[in-house]
PDB file of N, CA and C in Angstrom:
ATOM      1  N   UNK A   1       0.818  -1.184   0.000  1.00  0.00           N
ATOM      2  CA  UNK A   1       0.000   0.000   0.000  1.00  0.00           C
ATOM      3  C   UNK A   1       0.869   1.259   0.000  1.00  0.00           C
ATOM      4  N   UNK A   2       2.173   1.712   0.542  1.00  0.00           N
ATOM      5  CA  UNK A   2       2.857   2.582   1.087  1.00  0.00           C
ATOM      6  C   UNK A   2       3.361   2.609  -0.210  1.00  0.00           C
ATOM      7  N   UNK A   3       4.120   1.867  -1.374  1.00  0.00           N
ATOM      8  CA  UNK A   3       4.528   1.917  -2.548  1.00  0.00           C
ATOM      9  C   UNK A   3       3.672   3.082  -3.481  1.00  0.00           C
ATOM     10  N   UNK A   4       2.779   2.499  -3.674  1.00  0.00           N
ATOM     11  CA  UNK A   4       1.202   3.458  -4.233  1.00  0.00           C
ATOM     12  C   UNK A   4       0.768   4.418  -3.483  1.00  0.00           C
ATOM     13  N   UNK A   5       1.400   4.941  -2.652  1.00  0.00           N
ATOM     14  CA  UNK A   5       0.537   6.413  -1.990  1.00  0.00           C
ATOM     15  C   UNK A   5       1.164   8.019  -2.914  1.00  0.00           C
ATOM     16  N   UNK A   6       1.753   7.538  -3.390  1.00  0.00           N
ATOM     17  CA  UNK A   6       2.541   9.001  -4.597  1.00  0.00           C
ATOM     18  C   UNK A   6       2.572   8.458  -5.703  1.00  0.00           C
ATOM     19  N   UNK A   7       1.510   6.806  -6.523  1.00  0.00           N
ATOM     20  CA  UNK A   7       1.881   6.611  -7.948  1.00  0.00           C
ATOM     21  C   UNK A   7       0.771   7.641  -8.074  1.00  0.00           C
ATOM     22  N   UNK A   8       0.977   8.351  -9.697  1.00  0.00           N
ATOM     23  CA  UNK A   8       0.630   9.023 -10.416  1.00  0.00           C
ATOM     24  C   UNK A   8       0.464  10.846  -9.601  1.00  0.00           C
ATOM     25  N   UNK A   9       1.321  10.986  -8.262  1.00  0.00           N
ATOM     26  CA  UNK A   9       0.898  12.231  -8.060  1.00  0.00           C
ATOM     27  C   UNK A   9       2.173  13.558  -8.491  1.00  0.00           C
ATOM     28  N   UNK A  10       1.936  14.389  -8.981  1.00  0.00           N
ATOM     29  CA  UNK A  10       2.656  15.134  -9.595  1.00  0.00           C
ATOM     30  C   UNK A  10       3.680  16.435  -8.235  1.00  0.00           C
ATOM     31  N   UNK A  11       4.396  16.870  -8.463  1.00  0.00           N
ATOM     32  CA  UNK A  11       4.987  18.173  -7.550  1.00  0.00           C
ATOM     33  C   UNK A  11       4.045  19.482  -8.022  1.00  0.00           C
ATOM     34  N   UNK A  12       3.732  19.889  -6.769  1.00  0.00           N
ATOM     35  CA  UNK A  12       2.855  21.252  -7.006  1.00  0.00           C
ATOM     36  C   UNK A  12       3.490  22.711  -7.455  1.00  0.00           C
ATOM     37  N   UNK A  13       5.334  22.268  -7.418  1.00  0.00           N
ATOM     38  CA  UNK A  13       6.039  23.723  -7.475  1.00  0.00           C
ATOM     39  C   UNK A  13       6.068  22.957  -9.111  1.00  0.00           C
ATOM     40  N   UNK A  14       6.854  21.954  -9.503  1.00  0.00           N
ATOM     41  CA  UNK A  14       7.425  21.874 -10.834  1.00  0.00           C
ATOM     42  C   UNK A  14       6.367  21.267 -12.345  1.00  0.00           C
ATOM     43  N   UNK A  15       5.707  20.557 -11.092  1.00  0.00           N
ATOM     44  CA  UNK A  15       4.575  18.876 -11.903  1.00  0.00           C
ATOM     45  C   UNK A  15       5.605  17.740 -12.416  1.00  0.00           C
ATOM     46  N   UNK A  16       6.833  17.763 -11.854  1.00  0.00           N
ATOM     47  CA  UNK A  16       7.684  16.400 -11.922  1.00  0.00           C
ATOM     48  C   UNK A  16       6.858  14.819 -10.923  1.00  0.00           C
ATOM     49  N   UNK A  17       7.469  14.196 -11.447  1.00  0.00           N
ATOM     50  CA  UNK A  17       6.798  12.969 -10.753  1.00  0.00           C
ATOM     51  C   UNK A  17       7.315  12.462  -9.300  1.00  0.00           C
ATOM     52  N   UNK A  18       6.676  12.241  -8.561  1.00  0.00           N
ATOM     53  CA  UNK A  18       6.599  12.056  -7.431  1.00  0.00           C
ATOM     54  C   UNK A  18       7.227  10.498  -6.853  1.00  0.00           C
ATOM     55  N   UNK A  19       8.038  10.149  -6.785  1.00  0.00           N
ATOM     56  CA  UNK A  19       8.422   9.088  -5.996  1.00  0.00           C
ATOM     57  C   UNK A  19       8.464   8.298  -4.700  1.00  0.00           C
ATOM     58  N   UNK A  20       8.356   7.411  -4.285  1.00  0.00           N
ATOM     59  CA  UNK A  20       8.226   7.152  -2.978  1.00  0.00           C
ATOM     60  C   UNK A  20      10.040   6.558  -2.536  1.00  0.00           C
ATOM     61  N   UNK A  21      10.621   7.161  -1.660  1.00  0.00           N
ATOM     62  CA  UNK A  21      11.573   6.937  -1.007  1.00  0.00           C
ATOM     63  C   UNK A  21      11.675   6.594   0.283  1.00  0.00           C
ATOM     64  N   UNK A  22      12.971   5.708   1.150  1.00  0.00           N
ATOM     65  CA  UNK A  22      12.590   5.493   2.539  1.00  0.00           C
ATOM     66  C   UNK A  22      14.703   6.471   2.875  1.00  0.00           C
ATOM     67  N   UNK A  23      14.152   7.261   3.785  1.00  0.00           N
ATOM     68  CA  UNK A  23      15.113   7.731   4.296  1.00  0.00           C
ATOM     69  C   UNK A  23      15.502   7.780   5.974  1.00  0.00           C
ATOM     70  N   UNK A  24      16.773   8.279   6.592  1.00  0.00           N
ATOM     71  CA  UNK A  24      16.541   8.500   7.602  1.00  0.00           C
ATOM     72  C   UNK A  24      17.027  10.098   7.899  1.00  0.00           C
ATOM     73  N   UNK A  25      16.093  10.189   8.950  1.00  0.00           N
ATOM     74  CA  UNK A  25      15.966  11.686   9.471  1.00  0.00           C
ATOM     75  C   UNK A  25      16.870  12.197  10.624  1.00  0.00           C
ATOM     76  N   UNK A  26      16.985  12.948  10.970  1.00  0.00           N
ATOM     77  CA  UNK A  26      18.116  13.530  11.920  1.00  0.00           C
ATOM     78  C   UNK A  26      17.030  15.141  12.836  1.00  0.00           C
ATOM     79  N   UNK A  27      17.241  14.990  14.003  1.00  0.00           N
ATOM     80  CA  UNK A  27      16.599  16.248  14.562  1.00  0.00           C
ATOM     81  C   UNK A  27      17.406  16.251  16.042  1.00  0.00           C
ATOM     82  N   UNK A  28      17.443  17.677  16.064  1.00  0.00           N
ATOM     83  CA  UNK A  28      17.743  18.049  17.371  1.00  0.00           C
ATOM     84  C   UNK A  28      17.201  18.525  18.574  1.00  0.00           C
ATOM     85  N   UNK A  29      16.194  17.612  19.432  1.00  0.00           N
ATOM     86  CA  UNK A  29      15.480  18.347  20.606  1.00  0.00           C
ATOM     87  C   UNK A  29      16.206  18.449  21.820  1.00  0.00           C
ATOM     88  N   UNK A  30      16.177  19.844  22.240  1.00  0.00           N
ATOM     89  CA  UNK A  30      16.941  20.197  22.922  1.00  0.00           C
ATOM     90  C   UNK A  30      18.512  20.154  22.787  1.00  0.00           C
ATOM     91  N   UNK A  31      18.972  19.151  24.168  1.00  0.00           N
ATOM     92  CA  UNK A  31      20.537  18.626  23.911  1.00  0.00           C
ATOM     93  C   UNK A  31      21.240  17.596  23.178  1.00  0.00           C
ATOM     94  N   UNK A  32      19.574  16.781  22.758  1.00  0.00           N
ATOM     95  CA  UNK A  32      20.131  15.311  22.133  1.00  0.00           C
ATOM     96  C   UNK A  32      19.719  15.341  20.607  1.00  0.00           C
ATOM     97  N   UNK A  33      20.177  14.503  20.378  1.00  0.00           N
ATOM     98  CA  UNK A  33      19.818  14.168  18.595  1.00  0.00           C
ATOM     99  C   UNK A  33      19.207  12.889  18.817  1.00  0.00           C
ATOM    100  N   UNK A  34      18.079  13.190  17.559  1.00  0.00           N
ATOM    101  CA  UNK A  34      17.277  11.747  17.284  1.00  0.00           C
ATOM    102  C   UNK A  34      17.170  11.338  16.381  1.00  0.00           C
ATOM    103  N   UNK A  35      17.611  10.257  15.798  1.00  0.00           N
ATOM    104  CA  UNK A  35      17.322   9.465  14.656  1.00  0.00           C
ATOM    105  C   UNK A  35      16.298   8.611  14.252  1.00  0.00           C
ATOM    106  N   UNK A  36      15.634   9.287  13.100  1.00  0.00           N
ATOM    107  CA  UNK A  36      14.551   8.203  12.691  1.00  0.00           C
ATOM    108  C   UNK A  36      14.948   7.793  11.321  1.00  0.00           C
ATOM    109  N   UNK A  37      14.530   5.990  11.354  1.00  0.00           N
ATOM    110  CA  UNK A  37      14.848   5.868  10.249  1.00  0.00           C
ATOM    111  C   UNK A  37      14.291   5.146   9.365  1.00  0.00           C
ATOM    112  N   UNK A  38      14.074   5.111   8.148  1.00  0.00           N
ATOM    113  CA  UNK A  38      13.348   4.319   7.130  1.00  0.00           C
ATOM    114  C   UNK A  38      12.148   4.920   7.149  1.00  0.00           C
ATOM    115  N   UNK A  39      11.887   6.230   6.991  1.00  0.00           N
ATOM    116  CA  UNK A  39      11.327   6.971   6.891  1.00  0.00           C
ATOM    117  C   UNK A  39      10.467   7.635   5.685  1.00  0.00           C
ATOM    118  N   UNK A  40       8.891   7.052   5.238  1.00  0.00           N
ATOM    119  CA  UNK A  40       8.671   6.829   3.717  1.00  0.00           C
ATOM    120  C   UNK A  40       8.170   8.828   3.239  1.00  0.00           C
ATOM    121  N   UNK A  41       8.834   8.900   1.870  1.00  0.00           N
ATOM    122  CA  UNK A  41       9.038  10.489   1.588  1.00  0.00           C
ATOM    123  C   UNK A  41       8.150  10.064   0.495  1.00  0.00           C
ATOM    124  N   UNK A  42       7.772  10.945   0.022  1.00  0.00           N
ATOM    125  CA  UNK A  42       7.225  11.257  -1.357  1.00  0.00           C
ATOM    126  C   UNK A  42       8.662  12.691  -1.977  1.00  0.00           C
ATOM    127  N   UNK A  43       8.842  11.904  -3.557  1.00  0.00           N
ATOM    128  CA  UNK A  43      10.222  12.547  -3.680  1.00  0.00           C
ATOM    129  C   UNK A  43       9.984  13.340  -4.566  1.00  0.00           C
ATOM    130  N   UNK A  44      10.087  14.661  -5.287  1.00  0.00           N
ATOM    131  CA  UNK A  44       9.840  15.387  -6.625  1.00  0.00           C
ATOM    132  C   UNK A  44      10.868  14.413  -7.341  1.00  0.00           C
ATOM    133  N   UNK A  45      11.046  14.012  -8.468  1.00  0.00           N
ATOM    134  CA  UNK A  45      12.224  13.587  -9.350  1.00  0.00           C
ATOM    135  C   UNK A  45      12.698  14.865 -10.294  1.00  0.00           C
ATOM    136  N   UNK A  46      12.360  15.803 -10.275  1.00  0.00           N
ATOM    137  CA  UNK A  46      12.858  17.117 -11.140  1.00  0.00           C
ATOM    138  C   UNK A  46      13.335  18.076 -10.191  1.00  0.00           C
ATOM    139  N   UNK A  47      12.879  18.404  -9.211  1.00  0.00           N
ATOM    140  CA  UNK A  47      13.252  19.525  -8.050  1.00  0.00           C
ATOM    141  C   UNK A  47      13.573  19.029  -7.177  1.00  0.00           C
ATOM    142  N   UNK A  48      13.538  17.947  -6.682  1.00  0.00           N
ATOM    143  CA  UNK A  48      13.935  17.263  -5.313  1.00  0.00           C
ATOM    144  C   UNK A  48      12.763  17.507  -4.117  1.00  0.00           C
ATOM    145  N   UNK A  49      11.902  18.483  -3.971  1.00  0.00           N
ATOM    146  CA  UNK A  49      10.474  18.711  -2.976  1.00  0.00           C
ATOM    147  C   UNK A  49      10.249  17.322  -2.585  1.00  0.00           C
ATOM    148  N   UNK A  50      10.547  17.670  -0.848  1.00  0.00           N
ATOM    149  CA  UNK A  50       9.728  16.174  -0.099  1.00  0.00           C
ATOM    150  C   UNK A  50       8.474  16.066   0.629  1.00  0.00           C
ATOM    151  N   UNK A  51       7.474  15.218   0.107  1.00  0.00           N
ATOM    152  CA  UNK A  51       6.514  15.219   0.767  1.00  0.00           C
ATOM    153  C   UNK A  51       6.027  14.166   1.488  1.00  0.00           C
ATOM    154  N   UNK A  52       5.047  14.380   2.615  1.00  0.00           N
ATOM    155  CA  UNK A  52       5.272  13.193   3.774  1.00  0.00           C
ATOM    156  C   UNK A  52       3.452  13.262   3.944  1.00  0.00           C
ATOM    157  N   UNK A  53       3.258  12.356   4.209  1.00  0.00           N
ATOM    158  CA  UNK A  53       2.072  12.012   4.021  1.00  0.00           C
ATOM    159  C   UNK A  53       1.559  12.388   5.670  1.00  0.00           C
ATOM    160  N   UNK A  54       0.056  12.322   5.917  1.00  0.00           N
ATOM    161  CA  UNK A  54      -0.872  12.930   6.919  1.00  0.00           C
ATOM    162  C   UNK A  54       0.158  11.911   8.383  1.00  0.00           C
ATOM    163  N   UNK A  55      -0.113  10.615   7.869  1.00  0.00           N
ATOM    164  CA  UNK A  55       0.280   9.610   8.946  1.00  0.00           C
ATOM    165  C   UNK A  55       1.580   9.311   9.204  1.00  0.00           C
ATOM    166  N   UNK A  56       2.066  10.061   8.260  1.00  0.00           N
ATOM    167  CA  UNK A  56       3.466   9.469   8.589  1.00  0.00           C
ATOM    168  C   UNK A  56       4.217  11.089   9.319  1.00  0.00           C
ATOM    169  N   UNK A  57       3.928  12.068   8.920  1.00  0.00           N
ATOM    170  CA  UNK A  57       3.669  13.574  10.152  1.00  0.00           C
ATOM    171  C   UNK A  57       3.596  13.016  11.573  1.00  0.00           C
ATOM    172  N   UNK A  58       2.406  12.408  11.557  1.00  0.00           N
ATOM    173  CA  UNK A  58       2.021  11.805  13.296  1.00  0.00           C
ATOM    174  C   UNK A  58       2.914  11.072  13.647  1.00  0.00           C
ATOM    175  N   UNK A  59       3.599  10.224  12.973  1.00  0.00           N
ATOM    176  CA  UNK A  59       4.556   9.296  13.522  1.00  0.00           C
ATOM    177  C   UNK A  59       5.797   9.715  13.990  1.00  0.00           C
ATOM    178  N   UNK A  60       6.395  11.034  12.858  1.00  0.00           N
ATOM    179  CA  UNK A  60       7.782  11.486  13.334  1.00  0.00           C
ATOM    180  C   UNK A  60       7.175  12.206  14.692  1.00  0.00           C
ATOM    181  N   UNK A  61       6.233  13.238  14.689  1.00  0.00           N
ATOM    182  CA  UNK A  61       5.923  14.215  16.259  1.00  0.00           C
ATOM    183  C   UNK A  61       5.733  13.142  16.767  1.00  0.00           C
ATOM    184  N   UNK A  62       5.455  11.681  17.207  1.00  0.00           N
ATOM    185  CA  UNK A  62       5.417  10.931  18.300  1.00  0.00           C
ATOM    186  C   UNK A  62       6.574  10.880  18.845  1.00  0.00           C
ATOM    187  N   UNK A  63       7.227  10.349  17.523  1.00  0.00           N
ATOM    188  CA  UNK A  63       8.831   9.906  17.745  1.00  0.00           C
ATOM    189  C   UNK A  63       9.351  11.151  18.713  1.00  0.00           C
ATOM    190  N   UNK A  64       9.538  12.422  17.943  1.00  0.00           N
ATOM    191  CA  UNK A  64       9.654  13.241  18.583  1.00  0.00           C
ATOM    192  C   UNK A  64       9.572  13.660  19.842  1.00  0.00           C
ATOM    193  N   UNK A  65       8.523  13.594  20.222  1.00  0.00           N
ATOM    194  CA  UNK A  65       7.510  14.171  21.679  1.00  0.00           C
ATOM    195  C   UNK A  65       7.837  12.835  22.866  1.00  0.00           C
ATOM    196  N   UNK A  66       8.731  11.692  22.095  1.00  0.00           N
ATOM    197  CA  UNK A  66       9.152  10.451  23.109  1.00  0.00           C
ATOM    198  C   UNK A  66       7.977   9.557  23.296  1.00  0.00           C
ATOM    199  N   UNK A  67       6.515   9.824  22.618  1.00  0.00           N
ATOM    200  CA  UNK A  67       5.282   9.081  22.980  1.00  0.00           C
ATOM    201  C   UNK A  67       5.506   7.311  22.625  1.00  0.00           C
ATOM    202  N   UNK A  68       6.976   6.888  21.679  1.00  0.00           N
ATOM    203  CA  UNK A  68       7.463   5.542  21.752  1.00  0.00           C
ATOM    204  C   UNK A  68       8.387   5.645  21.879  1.00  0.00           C
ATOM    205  N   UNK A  69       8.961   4.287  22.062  1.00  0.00           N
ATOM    206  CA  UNK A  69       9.930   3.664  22.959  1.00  0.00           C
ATOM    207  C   UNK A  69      10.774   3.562  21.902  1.00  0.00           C
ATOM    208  N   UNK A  70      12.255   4.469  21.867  1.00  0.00           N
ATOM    209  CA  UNK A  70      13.377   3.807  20.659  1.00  0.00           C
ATOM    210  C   UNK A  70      13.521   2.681  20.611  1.00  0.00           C
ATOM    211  N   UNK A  71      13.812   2.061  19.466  1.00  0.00           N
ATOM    212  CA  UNK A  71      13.976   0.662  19.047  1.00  0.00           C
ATOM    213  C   UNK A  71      15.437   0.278  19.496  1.00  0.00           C
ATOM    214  N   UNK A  72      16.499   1.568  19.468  1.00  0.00           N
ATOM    215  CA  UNK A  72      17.615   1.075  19.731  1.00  0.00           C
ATOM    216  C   UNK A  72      18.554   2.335  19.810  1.00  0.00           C
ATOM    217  N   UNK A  73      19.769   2.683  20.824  1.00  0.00           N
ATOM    218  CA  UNK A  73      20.649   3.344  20.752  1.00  0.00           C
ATOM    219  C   UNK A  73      21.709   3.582  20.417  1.00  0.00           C
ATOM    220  N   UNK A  74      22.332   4.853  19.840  1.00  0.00           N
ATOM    221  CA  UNK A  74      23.835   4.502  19.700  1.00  0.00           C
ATOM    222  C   UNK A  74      24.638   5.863  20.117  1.00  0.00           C
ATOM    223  N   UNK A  75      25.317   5.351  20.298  1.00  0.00           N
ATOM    224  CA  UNK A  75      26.614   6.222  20.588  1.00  0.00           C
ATOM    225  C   UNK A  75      27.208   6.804  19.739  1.00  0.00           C
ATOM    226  N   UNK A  76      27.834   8.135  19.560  1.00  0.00           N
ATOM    227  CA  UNK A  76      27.931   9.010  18.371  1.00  0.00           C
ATOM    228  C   UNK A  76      29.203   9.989  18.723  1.00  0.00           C
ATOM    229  N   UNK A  77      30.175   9.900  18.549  1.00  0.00           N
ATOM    230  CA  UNK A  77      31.318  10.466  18.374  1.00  0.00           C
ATOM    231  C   UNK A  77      31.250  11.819  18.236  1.00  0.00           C
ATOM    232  N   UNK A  78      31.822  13.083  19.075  1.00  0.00           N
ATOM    233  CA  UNK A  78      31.870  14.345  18.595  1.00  0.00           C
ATOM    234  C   UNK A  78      33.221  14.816  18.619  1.00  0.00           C
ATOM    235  N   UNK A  79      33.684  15.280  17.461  1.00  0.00           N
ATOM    236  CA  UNK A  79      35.413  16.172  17.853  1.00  0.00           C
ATOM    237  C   UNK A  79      34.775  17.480  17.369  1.00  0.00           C
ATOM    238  N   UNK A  80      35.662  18.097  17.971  1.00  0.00           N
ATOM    239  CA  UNK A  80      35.729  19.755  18.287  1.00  0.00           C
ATOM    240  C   UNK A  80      36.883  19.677  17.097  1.00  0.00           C
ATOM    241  N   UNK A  81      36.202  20.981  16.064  1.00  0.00           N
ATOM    242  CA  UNK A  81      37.310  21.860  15.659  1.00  0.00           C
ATOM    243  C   UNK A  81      38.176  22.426  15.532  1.00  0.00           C
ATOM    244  N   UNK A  82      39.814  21.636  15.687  1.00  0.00           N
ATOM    245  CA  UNK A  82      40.664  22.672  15.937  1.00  0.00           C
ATOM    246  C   UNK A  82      41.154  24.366  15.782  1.00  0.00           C
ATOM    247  N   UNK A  83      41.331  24.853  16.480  1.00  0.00           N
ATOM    248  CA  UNK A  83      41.396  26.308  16.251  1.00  0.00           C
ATOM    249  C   UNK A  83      41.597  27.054  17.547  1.00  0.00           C
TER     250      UNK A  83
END
């Protein structure tokens, strides 16, 4: 079903065709970073414009807002800029 939610829908800035892609997302609340991933986009193929469907909105602000439980953690390396 998720394959077919962007066949035949066009981009509203260009009218290129619309693709369905799975990506992962990156956000910063507050002090931490959160990763979501496999994340289904609707893609422009001429302009690049991403669009995300009604339900899948609700899912990242859950993710977001902590309303589920991460699937899994990781640890993430930071170096400072010399200078």
């Amino acid at each position: 079903m998720a394959e077919k939610l962007w066949q035949g829908e066009t981009c509203e800035y260009c009218g290129g065709e619309i693709v369905e892609k799975h990506v992962t997302m990156h956000r910063k609340i507050k002090d931490n970073y959160i990763l979501l991933e496999n994340v289904p986009e609707g893609v422009c193929t001429q302009c690049g414009t991403c669009y995300y469907s009604a339900n899948v909105l609700k899912t990242i602000e859950e993710n977001l807002r902590g309303c589920r439980k991460a699937s899994r953690e990781v640890v993430v390396p930071v170096y400072a800029w010399p200078g």
